[in-house]
C-alpha atoms as a PDB file:
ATOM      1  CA  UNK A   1     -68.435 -27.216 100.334  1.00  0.00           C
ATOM      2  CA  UNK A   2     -68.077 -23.778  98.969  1.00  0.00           C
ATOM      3  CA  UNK A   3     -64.765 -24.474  97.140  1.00  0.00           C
ATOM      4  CA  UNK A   4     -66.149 -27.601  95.844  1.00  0.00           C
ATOM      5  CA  UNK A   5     -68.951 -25.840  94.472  1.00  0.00           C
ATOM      6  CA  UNK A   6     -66.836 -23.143  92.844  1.00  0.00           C
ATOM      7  CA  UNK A   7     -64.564 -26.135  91.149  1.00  0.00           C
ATOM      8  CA  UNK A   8     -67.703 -27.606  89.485  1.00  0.00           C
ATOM      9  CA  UNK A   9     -68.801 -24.069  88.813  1.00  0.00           C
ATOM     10  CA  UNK A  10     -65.758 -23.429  86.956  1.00  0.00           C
ATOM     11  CA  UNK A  11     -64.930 -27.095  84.936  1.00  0.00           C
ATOM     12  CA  UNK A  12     -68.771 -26.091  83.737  1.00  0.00           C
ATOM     13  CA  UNK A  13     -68.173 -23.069  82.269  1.00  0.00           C
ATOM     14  CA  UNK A  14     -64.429 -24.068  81.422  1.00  0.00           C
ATOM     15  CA  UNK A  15     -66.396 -26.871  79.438  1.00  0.00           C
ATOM     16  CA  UNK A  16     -69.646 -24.408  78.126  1.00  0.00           C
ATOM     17  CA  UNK A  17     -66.549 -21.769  76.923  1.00  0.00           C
ATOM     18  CA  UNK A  18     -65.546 -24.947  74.849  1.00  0.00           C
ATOM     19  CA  UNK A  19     -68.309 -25.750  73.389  1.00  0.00           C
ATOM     20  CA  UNK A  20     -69.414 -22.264  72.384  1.00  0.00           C
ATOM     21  CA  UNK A  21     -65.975 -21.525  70.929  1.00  0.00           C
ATOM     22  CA  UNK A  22     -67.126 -22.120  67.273  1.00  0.00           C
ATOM     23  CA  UNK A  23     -69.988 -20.115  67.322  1.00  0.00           C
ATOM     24  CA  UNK A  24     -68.828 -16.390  69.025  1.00  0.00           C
ATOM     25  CA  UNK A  25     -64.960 -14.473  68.924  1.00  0.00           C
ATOM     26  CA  UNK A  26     -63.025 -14.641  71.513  1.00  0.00           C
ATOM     27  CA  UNK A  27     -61.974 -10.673  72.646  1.00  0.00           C
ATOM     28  CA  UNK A  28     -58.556 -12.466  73.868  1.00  0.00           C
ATOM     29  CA  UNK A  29     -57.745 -14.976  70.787  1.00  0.00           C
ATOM     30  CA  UNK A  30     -55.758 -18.313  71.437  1.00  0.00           C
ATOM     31  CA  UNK A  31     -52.380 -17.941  69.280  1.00  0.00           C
ATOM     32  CA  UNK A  32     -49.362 -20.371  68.907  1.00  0.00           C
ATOM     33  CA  UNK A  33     -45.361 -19.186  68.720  1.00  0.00           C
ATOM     34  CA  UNK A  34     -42.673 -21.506  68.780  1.00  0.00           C
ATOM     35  CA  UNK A  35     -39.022 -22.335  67.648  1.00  0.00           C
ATOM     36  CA  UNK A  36     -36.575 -25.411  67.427  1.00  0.00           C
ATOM     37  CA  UNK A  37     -32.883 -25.485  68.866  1.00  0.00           C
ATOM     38  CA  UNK A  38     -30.998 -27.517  66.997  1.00  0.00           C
ATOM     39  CA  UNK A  39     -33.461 -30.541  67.173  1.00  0.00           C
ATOM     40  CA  UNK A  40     -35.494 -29.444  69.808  1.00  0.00           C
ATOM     41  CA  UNK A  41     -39.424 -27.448  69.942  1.00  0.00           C
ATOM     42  CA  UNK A  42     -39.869 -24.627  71.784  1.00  0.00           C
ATOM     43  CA  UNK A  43     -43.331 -23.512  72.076  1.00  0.00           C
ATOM     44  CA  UNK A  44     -45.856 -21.414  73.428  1.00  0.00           C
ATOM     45  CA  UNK A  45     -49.375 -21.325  73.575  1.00  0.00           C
ATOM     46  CA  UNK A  46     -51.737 -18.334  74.606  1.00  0.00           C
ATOM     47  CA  UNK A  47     -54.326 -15.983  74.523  1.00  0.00           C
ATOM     48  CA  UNK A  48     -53.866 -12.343  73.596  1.00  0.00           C
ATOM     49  CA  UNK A  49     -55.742  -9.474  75.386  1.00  0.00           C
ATOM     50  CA  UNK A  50     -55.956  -6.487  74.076  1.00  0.00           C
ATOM     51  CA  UNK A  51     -55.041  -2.874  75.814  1.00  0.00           C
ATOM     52  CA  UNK A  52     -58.129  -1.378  75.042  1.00  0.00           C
ATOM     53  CA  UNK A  53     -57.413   1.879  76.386  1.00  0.00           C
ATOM     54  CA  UNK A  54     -57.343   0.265  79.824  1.00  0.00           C
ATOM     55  CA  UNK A  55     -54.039   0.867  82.224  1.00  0.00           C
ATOM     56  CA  UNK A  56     -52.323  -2.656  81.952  1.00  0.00           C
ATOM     57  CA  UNK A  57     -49.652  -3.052  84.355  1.00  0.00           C
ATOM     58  CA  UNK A  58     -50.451  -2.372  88.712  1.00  0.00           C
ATOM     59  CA  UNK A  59     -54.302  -2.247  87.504  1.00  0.00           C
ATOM     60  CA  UNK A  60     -55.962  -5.086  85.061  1.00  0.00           C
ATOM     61  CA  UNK A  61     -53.072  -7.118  85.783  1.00  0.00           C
ATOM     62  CA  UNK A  62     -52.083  -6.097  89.388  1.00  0.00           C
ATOM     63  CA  UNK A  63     -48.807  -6.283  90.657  1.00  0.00           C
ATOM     64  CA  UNK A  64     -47.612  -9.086  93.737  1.00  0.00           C
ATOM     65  CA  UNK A  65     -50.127 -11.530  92.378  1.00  0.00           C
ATOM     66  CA  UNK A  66     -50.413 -14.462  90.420  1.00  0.00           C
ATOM     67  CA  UNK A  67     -51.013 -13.621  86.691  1.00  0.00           C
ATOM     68  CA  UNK A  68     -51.811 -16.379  83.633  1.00  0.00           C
ATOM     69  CA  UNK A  69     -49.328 -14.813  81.731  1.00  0.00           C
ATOM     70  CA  UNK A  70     -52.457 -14.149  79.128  1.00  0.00           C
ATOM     71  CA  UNK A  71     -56.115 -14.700  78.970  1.00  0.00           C
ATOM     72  CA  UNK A  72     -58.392 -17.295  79.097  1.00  0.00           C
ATOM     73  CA  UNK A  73     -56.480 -20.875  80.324  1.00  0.00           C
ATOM     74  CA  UNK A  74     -53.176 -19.932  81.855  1.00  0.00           C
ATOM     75  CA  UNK A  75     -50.525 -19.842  78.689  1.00  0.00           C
ATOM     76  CA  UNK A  76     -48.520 -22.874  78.525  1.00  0.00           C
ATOM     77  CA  UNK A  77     -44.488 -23.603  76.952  1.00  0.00           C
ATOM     78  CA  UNK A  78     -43.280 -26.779  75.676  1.00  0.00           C
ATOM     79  CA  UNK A  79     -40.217 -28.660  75.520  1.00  0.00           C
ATOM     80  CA  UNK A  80     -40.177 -31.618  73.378  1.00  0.00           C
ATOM     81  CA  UNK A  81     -36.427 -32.251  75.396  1.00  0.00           C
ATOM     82  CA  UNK A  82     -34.877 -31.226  78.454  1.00  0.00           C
ATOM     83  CA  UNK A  83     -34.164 -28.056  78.742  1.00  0.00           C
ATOM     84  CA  UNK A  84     -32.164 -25.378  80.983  1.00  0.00           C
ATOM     85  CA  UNK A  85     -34.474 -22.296  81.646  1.00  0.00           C
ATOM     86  CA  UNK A  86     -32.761 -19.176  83.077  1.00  0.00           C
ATOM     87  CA  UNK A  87     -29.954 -21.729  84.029  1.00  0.00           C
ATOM     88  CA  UNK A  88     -32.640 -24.097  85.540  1.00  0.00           C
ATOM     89  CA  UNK A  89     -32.945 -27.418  84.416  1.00  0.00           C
ATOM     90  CA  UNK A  90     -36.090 -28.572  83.193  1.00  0.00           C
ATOM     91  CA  UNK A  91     -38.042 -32.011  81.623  1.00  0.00           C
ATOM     92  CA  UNK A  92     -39.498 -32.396  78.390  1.00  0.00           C
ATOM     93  CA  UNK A  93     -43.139 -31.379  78.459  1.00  0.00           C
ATOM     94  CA  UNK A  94     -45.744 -28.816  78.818  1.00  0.00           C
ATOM     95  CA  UNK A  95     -45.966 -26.535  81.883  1.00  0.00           C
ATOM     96  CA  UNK A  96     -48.483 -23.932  82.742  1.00  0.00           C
ATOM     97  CA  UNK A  97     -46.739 -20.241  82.534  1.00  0.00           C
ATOM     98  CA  UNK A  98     -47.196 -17.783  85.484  1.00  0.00           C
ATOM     99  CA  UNK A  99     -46.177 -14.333  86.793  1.00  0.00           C
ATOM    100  CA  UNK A 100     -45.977 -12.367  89.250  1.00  0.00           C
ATOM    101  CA  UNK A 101     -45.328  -8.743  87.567  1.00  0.00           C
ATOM    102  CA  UNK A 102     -43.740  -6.085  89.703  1.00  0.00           C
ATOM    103  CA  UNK A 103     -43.102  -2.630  89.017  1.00  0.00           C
ATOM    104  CA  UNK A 104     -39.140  -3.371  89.004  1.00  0.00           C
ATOM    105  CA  UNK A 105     -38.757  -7.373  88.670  1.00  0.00           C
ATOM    106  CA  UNK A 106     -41.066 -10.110  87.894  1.00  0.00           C
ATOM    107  CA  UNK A 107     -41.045 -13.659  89.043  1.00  0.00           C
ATOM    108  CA  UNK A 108     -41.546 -15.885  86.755  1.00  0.00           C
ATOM    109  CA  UNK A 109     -43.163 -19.180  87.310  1.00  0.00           C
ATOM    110  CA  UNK A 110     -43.455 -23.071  84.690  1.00  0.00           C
ATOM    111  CA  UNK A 111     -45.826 -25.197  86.988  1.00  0.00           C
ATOM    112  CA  UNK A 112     -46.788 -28.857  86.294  1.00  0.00           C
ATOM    113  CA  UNK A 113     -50.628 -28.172  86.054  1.00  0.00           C
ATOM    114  CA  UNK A 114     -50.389 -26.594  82.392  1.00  0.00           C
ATOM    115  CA  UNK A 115     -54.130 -27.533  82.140  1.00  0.00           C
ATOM    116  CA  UNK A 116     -56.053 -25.236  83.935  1.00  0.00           C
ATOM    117  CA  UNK A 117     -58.184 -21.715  83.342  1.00  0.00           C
ATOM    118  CA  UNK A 118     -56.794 -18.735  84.124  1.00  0.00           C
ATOM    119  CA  UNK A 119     -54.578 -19.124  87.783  1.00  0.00           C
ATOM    120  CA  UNK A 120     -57.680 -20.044  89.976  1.00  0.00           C
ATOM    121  CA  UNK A 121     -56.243 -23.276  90.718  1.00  0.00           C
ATOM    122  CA  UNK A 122     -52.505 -22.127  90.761  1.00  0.00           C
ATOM    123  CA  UNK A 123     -51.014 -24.495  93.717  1.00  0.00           C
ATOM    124  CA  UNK A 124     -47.026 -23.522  94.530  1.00  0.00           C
ATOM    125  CA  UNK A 125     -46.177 -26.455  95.114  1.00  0.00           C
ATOM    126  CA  UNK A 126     -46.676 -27.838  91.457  1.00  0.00           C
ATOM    127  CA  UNK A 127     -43.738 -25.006  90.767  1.00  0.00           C
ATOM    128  CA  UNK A 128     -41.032 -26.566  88.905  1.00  0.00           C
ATOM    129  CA  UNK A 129     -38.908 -23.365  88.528  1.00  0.00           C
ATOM    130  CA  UNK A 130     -39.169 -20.020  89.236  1.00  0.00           C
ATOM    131  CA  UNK A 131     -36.726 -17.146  88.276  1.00  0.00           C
ATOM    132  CA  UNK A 132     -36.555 -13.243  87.989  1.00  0.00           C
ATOM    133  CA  UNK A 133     -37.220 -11.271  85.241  1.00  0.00           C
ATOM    134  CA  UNK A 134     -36.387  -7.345  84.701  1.00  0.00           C
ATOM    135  CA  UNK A 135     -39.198  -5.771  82.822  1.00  0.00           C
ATOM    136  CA  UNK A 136     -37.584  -3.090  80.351  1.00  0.00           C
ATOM    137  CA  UNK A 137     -40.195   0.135  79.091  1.00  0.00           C
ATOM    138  CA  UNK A 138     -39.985  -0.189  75.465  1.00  0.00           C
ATOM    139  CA  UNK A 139     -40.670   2.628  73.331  1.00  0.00           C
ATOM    140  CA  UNK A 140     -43.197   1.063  70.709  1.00  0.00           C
ATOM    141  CA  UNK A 141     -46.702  -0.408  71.898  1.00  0.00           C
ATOM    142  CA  UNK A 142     -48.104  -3.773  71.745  1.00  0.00           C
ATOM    143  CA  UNK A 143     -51.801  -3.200  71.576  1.00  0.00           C
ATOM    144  CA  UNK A 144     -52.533  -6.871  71.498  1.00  0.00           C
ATOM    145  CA  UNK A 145     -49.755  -9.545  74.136  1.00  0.00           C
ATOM    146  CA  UNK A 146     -47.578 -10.971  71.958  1.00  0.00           C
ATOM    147  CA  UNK A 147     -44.915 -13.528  72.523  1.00  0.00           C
ATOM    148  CA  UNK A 148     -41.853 -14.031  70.411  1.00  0.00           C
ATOM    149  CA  UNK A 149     -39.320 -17.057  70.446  1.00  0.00           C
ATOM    150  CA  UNK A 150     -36.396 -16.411  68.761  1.00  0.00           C
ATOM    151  CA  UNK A 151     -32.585 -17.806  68.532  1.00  0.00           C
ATOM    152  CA  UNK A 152     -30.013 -16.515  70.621  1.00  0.00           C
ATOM    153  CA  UNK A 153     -27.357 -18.387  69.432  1.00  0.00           C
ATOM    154  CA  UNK A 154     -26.805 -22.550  67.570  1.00  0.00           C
ATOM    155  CA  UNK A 155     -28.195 -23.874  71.210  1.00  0.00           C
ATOM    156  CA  UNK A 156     -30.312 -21.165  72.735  1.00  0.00           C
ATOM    157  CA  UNK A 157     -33.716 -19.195  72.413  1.00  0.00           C
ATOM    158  CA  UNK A 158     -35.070 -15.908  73.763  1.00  0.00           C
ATOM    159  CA  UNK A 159     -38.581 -16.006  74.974  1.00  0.00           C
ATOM    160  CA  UNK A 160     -40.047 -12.592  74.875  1.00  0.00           C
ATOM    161  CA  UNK A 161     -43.163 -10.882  76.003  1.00  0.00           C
ATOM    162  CA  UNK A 162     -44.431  -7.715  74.632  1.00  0.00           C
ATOM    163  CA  UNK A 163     -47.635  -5.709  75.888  1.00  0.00           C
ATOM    164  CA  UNK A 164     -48.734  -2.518  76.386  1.00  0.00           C
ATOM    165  CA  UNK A 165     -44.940  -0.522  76.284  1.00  0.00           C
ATOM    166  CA  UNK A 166     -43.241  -3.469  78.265  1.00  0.00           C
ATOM    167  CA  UNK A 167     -40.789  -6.409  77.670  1.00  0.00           C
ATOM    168  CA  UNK A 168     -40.150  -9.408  79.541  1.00  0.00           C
ATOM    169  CA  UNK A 169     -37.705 -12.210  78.358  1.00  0.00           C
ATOM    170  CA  UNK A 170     -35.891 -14.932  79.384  1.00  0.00           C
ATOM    171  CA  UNK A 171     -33.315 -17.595  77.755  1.00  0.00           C
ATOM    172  CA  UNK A 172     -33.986 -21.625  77.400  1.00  0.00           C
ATOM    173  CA  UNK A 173     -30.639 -23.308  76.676  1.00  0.00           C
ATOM    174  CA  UNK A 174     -30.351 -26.492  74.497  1.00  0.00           C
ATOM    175  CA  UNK A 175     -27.245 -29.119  75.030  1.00  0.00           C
ATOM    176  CA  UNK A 176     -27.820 -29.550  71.225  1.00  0.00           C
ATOM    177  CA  UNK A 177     -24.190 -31.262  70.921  1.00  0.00           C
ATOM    178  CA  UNK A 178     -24.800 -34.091  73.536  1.00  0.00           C
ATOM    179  CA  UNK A 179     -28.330 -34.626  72.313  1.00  0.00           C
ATOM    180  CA  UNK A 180     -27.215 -35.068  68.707  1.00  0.00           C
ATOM    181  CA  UNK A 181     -23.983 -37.642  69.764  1.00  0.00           C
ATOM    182  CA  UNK A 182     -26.850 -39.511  72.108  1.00  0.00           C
ATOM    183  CA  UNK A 183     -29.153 -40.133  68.962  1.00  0.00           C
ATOM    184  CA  UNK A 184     -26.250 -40.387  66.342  1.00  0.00           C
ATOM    185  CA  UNK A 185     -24.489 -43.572  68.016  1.00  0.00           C
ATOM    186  CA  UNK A 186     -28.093 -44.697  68.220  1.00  0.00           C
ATOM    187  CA  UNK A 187     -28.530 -44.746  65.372  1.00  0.00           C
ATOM    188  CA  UNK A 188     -25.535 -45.948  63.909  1.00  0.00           C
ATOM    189  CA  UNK A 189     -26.130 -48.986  66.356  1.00  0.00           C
ATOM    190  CA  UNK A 190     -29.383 -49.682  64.573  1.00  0.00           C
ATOM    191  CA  UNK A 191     -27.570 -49.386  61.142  1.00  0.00           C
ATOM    192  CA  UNK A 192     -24.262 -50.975  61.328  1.00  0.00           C
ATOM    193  CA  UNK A 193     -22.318 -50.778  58.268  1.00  0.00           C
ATOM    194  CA  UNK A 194     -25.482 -50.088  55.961  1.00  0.00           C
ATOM    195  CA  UNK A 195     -26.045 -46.620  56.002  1.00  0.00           C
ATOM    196  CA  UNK A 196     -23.212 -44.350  54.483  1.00  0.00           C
ATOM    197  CA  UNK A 197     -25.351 -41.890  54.766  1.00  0.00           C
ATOM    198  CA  UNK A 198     -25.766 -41.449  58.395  1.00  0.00           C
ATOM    199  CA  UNK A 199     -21.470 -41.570  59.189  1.00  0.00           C
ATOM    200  CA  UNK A 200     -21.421 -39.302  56.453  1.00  0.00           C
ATOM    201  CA  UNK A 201     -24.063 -37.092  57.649  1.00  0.00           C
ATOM    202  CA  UNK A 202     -22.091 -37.366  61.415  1.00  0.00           C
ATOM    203  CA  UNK A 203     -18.725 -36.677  60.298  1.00  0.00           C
ATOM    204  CA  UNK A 204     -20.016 -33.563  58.224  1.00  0.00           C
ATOM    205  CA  UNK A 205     -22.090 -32.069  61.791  1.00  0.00           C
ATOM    206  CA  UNK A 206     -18.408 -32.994  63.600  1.00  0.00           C
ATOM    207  CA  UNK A 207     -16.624 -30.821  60.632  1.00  0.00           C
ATOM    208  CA  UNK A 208     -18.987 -28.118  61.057  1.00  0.00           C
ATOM    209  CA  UNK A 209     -19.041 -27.973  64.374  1.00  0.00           C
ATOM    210  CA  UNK A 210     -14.963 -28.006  64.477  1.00  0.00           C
ATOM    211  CA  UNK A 211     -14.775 -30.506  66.979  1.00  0.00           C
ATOM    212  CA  UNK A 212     -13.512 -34.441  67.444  1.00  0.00           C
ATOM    213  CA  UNK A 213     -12.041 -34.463  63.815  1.00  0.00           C
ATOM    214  CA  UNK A 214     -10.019 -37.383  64.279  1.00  0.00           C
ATOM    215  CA  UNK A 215     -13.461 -38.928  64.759  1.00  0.00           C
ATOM    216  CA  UNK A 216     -15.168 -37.245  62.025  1.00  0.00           C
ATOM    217  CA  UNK A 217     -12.170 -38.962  59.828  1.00  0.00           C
ATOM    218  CA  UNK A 218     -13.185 -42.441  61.229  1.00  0.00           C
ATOM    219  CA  UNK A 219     -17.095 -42.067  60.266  1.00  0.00           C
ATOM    220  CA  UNK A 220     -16.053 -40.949  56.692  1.00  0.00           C
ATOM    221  CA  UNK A 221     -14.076 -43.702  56.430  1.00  0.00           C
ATOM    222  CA  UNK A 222     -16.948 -46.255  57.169  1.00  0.00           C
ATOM    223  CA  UNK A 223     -19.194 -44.154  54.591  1.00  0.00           C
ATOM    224  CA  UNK A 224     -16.972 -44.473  51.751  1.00  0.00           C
ATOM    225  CA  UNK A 225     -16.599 -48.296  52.713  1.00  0.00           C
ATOM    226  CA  UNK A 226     -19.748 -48.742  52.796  1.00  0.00           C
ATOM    227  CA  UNK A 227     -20.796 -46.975  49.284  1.00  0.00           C
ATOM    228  CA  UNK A 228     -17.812 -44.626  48.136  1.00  0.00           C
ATOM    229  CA  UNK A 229     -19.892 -41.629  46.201  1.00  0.00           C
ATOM    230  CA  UNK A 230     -19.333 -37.442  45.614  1.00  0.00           C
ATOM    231  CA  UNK A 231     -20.998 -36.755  48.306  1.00  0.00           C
ATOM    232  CA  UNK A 232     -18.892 -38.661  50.995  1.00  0.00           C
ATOM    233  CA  UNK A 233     -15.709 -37.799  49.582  1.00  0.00           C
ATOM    234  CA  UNK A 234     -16.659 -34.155  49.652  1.00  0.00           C
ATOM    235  CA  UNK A 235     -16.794 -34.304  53.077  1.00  0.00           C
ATOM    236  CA  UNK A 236     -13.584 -36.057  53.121  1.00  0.00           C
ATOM    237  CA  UNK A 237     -11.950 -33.570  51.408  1.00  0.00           C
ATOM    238  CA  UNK A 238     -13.501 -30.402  53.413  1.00  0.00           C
ATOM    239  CA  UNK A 239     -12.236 -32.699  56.560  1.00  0.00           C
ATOM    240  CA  UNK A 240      -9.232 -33.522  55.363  1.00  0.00           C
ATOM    241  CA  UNK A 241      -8.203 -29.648  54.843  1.00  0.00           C
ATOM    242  CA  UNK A 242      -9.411 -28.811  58.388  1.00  0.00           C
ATOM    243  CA  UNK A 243      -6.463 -30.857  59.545  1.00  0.00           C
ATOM    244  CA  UNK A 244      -4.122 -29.282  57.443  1.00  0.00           C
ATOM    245  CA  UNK A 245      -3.697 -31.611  54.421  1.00  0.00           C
ATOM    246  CA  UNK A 246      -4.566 -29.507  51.509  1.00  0.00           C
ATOM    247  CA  UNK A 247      -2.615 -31.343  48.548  1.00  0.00           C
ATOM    248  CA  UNK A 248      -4.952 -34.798  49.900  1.00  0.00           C
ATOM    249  CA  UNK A 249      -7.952 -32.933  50.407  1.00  0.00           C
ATOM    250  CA  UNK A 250      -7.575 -31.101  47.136  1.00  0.00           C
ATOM    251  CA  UNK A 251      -6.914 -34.694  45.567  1.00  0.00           C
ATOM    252  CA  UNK A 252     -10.041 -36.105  46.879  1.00  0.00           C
ATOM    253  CA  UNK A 253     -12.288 -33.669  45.876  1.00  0.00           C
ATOM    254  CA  UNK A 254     -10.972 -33.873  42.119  1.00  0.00           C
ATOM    255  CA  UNK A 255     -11.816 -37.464  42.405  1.00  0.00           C
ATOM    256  CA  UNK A 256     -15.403 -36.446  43.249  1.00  0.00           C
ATOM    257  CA  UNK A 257     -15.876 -34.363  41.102  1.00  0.00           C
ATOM    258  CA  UNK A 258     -14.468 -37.269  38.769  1.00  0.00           C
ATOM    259  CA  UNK A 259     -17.193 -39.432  39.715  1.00  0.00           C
ATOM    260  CA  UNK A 260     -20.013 -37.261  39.694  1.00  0.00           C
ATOM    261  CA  UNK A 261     -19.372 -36.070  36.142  1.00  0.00           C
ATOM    262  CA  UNK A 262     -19.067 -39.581  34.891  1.00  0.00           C
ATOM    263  CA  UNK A 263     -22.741 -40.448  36.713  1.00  0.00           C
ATOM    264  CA  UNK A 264     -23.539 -37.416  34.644  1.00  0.00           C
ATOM    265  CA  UNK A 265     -24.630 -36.255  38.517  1.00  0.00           C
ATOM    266  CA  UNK A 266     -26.882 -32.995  38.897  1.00  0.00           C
ATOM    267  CA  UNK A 267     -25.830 -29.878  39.166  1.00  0.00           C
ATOM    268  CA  UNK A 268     -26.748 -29.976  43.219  1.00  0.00           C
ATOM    269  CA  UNK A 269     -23.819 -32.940  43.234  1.00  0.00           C
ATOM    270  CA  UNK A 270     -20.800 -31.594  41.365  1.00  0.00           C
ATOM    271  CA  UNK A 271     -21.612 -27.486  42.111  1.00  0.00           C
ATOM    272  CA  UNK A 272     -20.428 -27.506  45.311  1.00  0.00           C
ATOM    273  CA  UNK A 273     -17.365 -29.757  44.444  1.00  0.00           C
ATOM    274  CA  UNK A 274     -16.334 -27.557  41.591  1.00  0.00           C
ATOM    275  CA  UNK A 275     -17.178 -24.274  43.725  1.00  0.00           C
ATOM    276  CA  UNK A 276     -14.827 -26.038  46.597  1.00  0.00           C
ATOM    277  CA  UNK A 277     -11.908 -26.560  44.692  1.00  0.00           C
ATOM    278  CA  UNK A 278     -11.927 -23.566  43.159  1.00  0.00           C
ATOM    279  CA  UNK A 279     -12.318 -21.741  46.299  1.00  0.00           C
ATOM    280  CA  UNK A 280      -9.210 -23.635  47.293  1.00  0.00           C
ATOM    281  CA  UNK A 281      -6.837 -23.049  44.491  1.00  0.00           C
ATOM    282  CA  UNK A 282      -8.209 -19.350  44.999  1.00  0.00           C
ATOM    283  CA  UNK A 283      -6.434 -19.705  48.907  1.00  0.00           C
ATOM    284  CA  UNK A 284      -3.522 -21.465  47.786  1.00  0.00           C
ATOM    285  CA  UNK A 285      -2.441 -18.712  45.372  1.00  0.00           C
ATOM    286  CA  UNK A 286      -4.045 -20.556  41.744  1.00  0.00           C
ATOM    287  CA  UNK A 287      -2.220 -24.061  42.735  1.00  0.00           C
ATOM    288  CA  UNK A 288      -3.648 -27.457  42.429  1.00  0.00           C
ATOM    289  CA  UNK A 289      -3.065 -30.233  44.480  1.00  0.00           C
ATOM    290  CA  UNK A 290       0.476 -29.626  45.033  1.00  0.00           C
ATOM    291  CA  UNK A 291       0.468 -26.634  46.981  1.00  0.00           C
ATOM    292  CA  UNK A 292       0.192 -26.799  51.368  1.00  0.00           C
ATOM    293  CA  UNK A 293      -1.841 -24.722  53.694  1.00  0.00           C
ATOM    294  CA  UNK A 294      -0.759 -21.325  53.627  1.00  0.00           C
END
């Protein structure tokens, strides 16, 4: 009887917080962070407490127990894909973020209930990961929590705490290449052969990515059959040199740049043609299209 009288207790004044918030500050306010890898969100929302002169870590927030990770609701993260977090594999969607700080290693917790106030509620079971965490003494302060999401590499993103003089972080890993192949051939499903665009656009992210070339070659291919224009024979061209066939590639872009000067193209079309080919001669030693790799 007593815990269900402390549950309505707290949905009231959960619900009387909300309805007051337009009217007074908060002294912890709600603040958003996030980041996408390669096509994917990652995002945090929280509330920020300050330090107010008050001893942080082993007091307001004490250590072996379950912490919100913030003030107010319990902070949340967001995936809008699957994700890998600390090596963990996790679903799409939002998850409540908790803590347990220690003096030497934190646990750190992403639990299905995201929607809840502070960790009153906090049930283990609804865990979906949990991981350590070293904390590292940093030598600047961070009156007010702060989170940072940042890229730690084409597929990857730190996730970073700062308060008081301490740093927590952690990595969330992105399999940005077989996300991108699983929507591509999706989409070029959906298009057939009426989008030159789209192979285009695919063998250029192949080229980039220095991978599958001979594939990258096909979708070109289909692009220029489909609508031959500067832009897909640029990409031609930069492909065609990635495989070792300067005096073609070099060929194809003068025929680009061709075109785009006669469809008196902007300078965003026939720039980086012209800055390609020069670039190129530059390499082969002032030779045009005769010259090889060297």
């Amino acid at each position: 009887m007593k815990r269900l009288i402390f549950a309505w207790l707290l949905v009231f004044s959960t619900l009387q917080a909300e309805a007051d918030a337009g009217i007074f500050p908060k002294l912890s306010p709600r603040a958003t962070v996030s980041q996408t890898v390669g096509t994917t969100t990652v995002s945090l929302e929280y509330h920020r407490p300050q330090v107010r002169g008050r001893k942080i870590w082993g007091e307001l927030v004490p250590y072996g127990q379950v912490w919100r990770t913030g003030a107010n609701q319990a902070s949340t993260i967001s995936f809008t894909d699957a994700v890998r977090v600390n090596g963990q594999p996790v679903p799409a969607g939002t998850y409540a973020l908790f803590s347990i700080p220690g003096p030497d290693h934190w646990t750190i917790i992403l639990n299905k209930r995201w929607r809840q106030f502070g960790s009153f509620e906090y049930q283990p079971k609804e865990d979906v990961i949990r991981f350590d965490a070293k904390p590292k003494v940093v030598k600047d302060q961070t009156d007010w929590l702060t989170y940072e999401v940042y890229p730690g590499s084409r597929s990857s993103a730190y996730v970073d705490l700062y308060w008081e003089k301490l740093r927590v972080s952690f990595l969330v890993d992105v399999d940005v290449d077989a996300m991108v192949t699983v929507r591509m051939k999706r989409a070029m499903a959906k298009a057939g052969d009426t989008n030159w665009k789209l192979y285009a656009d695919a063998a250029e992210y192949f080229l980039e990515q220095e991978k599958e070339l001979a594939q990258a070659l096909t979708w070109i291919e289909k692009s220029i059959k489909i609508q031959e224009n500067p832009t897909n024979l640029l990409v031609k061209g930069r492909l065609l040199r990635a495989v070792g066939q300067l005096p073609q590639a070099t060929l194809v872009l003068e025929k680009a740049l061709k075109i785009a000067r006669g469809q008196n193209a902007h300078a965003s079309v026939t720039g980086p043609i012209q800055s390609t080919l020069e670039q190129w001669k530059k390499q082969n030693g002032g030779g045009g299209s005769g010259g090889g790799r060297k």
